[in-house]
Protein backbone atom coordinates (compact mmCIF):
# COMPACT_ATOMS: atom_id res chain seq x y z
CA UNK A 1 62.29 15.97 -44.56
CA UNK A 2 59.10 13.94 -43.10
CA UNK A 3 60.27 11.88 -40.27
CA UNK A 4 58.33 8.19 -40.90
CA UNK A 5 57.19 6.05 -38.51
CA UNK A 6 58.67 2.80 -38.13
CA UNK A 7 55.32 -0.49 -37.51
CA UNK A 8 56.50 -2.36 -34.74
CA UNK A 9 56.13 -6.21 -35.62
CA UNK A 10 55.78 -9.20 -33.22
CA UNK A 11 56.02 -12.84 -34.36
CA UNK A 12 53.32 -15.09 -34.25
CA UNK A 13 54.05 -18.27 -32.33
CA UNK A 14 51.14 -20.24 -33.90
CA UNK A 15 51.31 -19.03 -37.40
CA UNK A 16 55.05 -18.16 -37.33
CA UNK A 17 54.67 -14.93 -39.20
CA UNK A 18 55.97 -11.48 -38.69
CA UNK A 19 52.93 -8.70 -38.31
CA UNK A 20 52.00 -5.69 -36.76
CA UNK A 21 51.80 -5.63 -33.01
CA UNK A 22 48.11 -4.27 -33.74
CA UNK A 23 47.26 -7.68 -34.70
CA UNK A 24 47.56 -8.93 -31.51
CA UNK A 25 46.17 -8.80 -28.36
CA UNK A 26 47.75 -7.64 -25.18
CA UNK A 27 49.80 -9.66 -23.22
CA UNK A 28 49.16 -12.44 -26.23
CA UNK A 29 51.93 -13.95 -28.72
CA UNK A 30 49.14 -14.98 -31.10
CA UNK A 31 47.21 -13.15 -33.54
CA UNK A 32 43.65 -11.95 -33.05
CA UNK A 33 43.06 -14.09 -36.33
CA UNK A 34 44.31 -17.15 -34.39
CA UNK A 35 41.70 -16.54 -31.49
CA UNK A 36 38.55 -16.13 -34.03
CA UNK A 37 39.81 -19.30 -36.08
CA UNK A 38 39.97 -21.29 -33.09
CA UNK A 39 36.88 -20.10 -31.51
CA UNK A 40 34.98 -20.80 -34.31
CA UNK A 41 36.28 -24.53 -35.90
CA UNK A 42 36.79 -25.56 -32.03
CA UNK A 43 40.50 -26.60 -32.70
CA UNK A 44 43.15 -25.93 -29.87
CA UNK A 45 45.88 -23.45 -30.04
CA UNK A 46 48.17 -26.56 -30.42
CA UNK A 47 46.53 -28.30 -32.93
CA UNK A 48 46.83 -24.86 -35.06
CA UNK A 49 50.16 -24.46 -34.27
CA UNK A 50 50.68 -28.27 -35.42
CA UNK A 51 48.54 -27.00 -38.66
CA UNK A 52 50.18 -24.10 -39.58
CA UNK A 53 53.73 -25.50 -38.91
CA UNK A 54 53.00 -28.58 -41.25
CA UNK A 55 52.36 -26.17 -43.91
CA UNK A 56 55.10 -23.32 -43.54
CA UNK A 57 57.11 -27.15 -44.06
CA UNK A 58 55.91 -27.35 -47.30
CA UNK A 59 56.27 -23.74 -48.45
């Protein structure tokens, strides 16, 4: 029997989702996804967390 190996998974504390600790960077609790999104609309990592909690809310 094949032994299968279990993804370790992190939560995101901006978007609030569970993902693959290869999504993040080290030392980070965001997402690399998180990082480019901010980098490129200028937002703050507040005012996406403020984004992404208002719509988990209406999900």
């Amino acid at each position: 029997m094949a032994r299968t190996k279990k993804t370790q998974t992190k939560v995101c504390t901006v978007t609030g989702m569970e993902t693959s600790t290869s999504n993040f960077y080290a030392n980070q609790n965001h997402v690399k996804a998180v990082d480019n999104l901010r980098r490129s609309t200028g937002a703050t990592k507040d005012q996406l967390q403020r984004m992404f909690s208002q719509l988990n809310a209406y999900v």
